[in-house]
PDB file of N, CA and C in Angstrom:
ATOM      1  N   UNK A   1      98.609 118.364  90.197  1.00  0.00           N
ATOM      2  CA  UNK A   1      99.098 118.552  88.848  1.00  0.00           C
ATOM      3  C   UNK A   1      99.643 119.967  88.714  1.00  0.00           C
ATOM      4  N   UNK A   2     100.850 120.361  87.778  1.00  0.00           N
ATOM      5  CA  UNK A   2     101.035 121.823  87.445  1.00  0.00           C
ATOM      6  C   UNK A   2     100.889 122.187  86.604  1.00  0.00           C
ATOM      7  N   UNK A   3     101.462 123.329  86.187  1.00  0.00           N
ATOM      8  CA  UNK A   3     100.858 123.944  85.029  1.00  0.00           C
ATOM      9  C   UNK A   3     100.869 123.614  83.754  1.00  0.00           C
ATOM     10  N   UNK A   4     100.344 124.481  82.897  1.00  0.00           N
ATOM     11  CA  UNK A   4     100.395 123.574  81.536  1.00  0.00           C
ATOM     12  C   UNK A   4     101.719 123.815  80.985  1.00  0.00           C
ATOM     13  N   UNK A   5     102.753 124.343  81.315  1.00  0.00           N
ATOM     14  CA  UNK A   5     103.975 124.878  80.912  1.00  0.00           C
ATOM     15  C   UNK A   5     105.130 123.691  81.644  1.00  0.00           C
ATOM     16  N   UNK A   6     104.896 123.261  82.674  1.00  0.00           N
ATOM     17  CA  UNK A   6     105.522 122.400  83.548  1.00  0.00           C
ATOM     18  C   UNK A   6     105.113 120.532  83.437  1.00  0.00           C
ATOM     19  N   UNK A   7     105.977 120.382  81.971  1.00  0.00           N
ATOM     20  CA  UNK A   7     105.508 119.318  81.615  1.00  0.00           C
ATOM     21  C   UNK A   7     106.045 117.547  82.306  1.00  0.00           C
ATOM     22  N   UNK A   8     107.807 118.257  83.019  1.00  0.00           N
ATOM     23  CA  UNK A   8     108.091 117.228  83.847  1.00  0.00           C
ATOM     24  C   UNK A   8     107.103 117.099  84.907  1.00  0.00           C
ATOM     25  N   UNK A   9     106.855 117.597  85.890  1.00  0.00           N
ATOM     26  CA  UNK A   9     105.877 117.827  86.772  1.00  0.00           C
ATOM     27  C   UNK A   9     104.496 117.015  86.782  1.00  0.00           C
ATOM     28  N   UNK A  10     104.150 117.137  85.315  1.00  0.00           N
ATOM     29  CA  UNK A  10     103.174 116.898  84.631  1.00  0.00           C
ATOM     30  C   UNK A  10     103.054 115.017  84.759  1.00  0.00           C
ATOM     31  N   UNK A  11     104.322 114.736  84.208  1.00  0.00           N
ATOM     32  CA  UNK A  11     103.964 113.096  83.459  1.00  0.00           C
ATOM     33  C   UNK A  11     103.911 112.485  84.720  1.00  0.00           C
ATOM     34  N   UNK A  12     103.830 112.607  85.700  1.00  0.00           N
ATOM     35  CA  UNK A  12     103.778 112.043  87.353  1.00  0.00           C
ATOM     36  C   UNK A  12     102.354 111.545  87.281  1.00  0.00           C
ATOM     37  N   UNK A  13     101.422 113.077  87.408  1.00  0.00           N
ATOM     38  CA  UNK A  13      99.804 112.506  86.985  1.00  0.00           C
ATOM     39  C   UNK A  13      99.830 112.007  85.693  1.00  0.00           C
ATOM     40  N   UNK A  14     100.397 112.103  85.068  1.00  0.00           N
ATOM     41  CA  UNK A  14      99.490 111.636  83.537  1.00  0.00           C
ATOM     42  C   UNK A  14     100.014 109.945  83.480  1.00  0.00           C
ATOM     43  N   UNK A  15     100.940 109.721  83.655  1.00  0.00           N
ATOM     44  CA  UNK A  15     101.346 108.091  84.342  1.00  0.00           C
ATOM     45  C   UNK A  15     100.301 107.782  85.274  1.00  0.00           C
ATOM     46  N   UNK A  16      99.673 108.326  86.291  1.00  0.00           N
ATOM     47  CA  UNK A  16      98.987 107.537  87.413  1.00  0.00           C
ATOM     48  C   UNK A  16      97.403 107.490  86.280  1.00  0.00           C
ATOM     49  N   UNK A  17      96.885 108.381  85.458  1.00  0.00           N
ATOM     50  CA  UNK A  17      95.594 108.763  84.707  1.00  0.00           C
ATOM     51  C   UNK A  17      96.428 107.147  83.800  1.00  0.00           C
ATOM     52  N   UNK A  18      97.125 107.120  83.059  1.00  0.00           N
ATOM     53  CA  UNK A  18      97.406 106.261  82.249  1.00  0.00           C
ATOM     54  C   UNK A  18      97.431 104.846  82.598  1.00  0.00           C
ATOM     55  N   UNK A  19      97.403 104.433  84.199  1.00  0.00           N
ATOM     56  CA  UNK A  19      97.278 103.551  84.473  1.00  0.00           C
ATOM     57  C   UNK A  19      95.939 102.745  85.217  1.00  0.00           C
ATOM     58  N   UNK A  20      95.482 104.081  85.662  1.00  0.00           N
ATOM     59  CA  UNK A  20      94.372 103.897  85.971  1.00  0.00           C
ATOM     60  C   UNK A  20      92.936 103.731  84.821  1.00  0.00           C
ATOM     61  N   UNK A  21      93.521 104.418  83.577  1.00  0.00           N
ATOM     62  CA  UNK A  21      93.020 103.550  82.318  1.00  0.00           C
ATOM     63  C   UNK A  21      92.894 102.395  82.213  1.00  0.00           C
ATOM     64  N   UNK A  22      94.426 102.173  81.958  1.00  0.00           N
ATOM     65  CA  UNK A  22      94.443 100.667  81.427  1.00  0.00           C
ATOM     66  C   UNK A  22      94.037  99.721  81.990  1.00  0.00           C
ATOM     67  N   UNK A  23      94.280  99.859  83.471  1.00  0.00           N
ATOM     68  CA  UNK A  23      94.167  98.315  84.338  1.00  0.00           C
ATOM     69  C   UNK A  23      93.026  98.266  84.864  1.00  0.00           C
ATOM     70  N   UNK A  24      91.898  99.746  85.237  1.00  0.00           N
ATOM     71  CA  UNK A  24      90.552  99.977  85.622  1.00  0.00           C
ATOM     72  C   UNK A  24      89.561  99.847  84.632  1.00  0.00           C
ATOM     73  N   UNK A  25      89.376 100.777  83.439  1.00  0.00           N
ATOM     74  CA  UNK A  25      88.999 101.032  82.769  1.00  0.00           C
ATOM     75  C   UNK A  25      88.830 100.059  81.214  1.00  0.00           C
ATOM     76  N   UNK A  26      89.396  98.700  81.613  1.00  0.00           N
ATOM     77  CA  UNK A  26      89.386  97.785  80.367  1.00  0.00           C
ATOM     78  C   UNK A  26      88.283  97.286  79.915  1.00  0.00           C
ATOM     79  N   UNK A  27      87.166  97.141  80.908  1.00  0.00           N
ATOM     80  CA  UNK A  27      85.913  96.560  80.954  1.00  0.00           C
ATOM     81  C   UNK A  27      84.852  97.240  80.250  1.00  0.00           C
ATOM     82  N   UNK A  28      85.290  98.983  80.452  1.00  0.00           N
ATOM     83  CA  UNK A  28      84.320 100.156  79.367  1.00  0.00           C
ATOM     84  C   UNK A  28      83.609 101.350  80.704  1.00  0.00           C
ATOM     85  N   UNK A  29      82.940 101.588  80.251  1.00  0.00           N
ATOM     86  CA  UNK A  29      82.414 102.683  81.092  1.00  0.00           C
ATOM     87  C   UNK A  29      81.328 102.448  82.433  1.00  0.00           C
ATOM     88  N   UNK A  30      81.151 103.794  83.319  1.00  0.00           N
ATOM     89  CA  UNK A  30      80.727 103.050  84.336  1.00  0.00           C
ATOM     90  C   UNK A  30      78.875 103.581  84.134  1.00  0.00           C
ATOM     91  N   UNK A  31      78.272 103.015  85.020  1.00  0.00           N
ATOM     92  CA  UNK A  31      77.095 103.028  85.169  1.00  0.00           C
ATOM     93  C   UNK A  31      76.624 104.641  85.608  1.00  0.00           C
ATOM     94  N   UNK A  32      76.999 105.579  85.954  1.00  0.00           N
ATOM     95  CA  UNK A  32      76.653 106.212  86.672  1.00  0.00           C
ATOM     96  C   UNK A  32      78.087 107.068  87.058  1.00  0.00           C
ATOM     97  N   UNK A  33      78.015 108.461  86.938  1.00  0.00           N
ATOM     98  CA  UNK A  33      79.041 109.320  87.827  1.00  0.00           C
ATOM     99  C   UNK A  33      79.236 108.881  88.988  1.00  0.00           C
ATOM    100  N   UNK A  34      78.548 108.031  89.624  1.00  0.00           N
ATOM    101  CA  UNK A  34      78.639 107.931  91.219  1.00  0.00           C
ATOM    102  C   UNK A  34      79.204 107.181  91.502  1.00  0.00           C
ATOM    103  N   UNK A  35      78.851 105.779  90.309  1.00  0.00           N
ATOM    104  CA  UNK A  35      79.770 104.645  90.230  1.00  0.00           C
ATOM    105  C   UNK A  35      80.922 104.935  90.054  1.00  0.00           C
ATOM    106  N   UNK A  36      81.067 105.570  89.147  1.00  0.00           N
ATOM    107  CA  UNK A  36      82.875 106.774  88.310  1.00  0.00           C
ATOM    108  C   UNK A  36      83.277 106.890  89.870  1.00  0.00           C
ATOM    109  N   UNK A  37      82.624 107.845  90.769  1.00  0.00           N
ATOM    110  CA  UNK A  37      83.888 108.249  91.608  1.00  0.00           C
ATOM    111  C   UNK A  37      84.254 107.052  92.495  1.00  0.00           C
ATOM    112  N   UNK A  38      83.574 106.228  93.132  1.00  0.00           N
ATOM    113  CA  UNK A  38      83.455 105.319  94.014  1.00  0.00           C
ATOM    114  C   UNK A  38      84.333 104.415  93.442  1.00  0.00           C
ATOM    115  N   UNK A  39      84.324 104.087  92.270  1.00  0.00           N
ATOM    116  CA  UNK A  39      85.247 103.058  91.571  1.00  0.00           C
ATOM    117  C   UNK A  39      86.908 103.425  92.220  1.00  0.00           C
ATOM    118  N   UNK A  40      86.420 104.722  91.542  1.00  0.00           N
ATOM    119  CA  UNK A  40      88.224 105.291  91.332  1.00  0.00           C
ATOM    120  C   UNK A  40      88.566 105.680  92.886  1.00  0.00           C
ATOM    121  N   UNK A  41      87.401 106.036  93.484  1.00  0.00           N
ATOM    122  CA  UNK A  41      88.335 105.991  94.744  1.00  0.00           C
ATOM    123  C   UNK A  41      88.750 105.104  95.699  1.00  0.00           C
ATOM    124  N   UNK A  42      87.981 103.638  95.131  1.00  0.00           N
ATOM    125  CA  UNK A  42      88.694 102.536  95.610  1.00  0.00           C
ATOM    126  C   UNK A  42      89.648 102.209  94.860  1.00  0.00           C
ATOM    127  N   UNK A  43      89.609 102.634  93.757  1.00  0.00           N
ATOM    128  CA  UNK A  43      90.889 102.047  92.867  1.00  0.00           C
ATOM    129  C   UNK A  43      92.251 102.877  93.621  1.00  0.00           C
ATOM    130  N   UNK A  44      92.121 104.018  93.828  1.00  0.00           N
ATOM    131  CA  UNK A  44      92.921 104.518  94.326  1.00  0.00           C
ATOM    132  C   UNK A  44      93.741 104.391  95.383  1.00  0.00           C
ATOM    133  N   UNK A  45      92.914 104.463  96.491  1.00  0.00           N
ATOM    134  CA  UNK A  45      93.009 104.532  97.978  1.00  0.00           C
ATOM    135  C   UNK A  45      93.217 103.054  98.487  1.00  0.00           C
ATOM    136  N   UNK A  46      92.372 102.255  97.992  1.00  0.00           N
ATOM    137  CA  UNK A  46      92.309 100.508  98.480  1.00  0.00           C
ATOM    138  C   UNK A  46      93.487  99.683  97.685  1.00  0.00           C
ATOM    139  N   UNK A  47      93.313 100.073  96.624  1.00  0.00           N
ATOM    140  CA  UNK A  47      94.353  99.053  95.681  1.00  0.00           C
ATOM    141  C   UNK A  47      95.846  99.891  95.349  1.00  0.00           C
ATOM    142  N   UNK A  48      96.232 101.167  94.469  1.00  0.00           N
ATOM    143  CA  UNK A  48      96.627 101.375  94.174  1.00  0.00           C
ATOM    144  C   UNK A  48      97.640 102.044  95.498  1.00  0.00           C
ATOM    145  N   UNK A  49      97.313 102.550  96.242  1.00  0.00           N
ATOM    146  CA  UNK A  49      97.953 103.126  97.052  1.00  0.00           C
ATOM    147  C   UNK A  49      98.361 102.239  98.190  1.00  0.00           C
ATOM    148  N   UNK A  50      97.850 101.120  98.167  1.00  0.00           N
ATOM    149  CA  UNK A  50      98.208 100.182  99.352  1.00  0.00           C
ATOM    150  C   UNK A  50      98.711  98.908  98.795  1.00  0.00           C
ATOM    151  N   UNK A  51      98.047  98.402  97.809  1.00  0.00           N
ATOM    152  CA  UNK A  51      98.503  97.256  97.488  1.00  0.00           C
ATOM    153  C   UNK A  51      99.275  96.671  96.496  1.00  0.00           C
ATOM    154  N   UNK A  52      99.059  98.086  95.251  1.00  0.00           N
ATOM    155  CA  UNK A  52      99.577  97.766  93.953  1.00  0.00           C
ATOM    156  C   UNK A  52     100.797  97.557  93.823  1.00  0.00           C
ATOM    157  N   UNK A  53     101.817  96.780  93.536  1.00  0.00           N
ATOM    158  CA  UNK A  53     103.191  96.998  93.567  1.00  0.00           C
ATOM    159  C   UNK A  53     103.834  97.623  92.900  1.00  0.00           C
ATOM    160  N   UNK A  54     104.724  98.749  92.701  1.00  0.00           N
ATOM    161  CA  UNK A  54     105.171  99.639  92.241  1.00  0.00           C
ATOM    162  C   UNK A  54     106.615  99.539  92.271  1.00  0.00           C
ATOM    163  N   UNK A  55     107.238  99.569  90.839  1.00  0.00           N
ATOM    164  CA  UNK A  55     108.759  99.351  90.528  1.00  0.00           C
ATOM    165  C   UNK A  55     109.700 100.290  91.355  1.00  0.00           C
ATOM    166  N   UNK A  56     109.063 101.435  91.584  1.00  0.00           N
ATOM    167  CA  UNK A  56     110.243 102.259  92.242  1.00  0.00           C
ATOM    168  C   UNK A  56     110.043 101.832  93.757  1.00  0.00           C
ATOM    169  N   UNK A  57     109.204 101.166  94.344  1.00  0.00           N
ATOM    170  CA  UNK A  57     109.485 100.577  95.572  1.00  0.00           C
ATOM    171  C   UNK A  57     110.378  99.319  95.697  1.00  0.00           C
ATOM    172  N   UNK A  58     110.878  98.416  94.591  1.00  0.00           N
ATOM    173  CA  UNK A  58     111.470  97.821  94.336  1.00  0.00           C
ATOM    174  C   UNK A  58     110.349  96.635  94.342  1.00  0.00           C
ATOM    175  N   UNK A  59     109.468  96.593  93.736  1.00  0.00           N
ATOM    176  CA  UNK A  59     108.280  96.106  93.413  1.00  0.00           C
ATOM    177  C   UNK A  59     107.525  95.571  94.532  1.00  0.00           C
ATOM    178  N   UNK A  60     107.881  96.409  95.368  1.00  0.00           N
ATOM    179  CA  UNK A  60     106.690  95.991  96.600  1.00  0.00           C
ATOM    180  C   UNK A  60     105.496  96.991  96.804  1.00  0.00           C
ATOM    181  N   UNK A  61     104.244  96.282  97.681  1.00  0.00           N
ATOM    182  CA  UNK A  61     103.311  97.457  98.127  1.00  0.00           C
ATOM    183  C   UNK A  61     103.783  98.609  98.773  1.00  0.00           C
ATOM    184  N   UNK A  62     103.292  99.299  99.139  1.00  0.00           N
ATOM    185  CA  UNK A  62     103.615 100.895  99.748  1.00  0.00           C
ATOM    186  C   UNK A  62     103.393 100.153 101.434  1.00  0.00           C
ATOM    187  N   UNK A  63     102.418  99.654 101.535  1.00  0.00           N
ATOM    188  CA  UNK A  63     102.213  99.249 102.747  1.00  0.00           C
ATOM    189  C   UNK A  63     103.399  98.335 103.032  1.00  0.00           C
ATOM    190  N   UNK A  64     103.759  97.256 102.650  1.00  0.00           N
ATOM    191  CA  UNK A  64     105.188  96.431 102.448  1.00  0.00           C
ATOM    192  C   UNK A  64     106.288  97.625 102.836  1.00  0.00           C
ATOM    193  N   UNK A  65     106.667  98.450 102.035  1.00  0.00           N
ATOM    194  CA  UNK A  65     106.912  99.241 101.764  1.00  0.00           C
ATOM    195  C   UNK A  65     108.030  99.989 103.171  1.00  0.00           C
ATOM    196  N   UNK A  66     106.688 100.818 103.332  1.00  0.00           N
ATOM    197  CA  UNK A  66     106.506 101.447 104.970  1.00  0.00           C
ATOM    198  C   UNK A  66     106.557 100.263 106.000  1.00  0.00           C
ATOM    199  N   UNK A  67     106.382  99.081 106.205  1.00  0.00           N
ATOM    200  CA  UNK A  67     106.639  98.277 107.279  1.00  0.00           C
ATOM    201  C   UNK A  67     107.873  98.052 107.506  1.00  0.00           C
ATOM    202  N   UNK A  68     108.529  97.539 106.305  1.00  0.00           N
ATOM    203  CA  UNK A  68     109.946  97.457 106.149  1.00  0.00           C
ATOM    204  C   UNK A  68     110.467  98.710 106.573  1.00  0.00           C
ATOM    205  N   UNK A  69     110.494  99.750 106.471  1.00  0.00           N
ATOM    206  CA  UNK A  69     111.193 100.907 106.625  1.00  0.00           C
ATOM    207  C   UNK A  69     111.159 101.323 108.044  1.00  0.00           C
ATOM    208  N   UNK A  70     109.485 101.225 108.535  1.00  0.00           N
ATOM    209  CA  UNK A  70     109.486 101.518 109.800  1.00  0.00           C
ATOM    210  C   UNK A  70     110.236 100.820 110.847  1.00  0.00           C
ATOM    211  N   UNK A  71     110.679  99.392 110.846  1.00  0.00           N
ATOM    212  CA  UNK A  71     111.161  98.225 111.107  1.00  0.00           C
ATOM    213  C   UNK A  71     112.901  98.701 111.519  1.00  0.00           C
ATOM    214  N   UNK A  72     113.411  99.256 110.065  1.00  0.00           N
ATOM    215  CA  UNK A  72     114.559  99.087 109.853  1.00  0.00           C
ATOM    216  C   UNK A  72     114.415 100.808 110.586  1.00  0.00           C
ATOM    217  N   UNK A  73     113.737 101.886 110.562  1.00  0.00           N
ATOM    218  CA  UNK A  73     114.246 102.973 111.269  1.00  0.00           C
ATOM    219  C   UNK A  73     114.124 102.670 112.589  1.00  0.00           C
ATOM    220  N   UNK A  74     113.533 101.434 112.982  1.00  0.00           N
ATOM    221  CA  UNK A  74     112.802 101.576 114.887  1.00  0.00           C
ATOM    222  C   UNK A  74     114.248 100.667 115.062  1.00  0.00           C
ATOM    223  N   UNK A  75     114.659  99.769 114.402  1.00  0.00           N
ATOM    224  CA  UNK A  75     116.407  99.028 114.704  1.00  0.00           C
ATOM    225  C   UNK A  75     117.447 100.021 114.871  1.00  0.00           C
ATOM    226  N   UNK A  76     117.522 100.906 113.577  1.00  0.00           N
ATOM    227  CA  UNK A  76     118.785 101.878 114.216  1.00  0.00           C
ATOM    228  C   UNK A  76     118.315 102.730 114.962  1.00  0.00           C
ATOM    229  N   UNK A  77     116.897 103.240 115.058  1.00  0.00           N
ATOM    230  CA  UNK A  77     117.195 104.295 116.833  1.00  0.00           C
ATOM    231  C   UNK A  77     117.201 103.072 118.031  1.00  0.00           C
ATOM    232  N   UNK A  78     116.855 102.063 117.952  1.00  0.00           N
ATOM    233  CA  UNK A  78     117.342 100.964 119.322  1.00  0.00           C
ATOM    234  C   UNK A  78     118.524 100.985 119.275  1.00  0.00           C
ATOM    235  N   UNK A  79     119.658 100.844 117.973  1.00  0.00           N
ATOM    236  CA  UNK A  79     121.278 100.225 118.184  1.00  0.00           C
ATOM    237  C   UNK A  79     121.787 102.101 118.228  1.00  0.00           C
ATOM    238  N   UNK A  80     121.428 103.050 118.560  1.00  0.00           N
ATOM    239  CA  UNK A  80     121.972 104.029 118.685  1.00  0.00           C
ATOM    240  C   UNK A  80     121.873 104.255 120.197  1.00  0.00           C
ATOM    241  N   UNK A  81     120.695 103.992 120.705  1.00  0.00           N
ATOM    242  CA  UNK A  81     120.371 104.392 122.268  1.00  0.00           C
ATOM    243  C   UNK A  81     121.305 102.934 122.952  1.00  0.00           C
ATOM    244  N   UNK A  82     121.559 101.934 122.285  1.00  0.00           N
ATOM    245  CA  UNK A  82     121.494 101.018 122.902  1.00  0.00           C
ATOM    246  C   UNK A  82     123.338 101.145 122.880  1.00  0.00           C
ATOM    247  N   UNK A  83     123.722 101.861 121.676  1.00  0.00           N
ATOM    248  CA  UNK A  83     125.563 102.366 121.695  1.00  0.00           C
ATOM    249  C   UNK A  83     126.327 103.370 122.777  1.00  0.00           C
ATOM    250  N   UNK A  84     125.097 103.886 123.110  1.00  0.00           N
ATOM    251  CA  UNK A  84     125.166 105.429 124.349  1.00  0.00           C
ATOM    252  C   UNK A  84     125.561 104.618 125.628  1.00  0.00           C
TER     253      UNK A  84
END
């Protein structure tokens, strides 16, 4: 996150806090701080970062994502070595 003056910067986290509200947090509060972090860091790491689909990926997972990409960069360095 940046500063409190750097408010574009800003709505990056406050979008990911805002969603992790809504779609985690609908059920109410957790049992325990311990539960709190463990939640969120599966929410994070397991779901959100791997599986959730996200519009600016063109609504695919990140993992989707990166396969496709890796795929399509490992084709053009083959059709470049393979043009030599």
């Amino acid at each position: 996150m940046a500063g409190k003056k750097s408010v574009y910067e800003n709505a990056y986290a406050e979008s990911i806090w805002a969603t992790i509200k809504r779609e985690m947090l609908e059920k109410g509060a957790f049992d325990s701080l311990e539960d709190a972090k463990t939640e969120v860091f599966e929410y994070i790491e397991v779901y959100y970062n791997r599986k959730r689909r996200h519009s600016s990926l063109g609504y695919q997972s990140p993992e989707k994502f990166e396969e496709i990409f890796n795929q399509n960069l490992l084709l053009n360095l083959q059709s470049k070595v393979s043009v030599k």
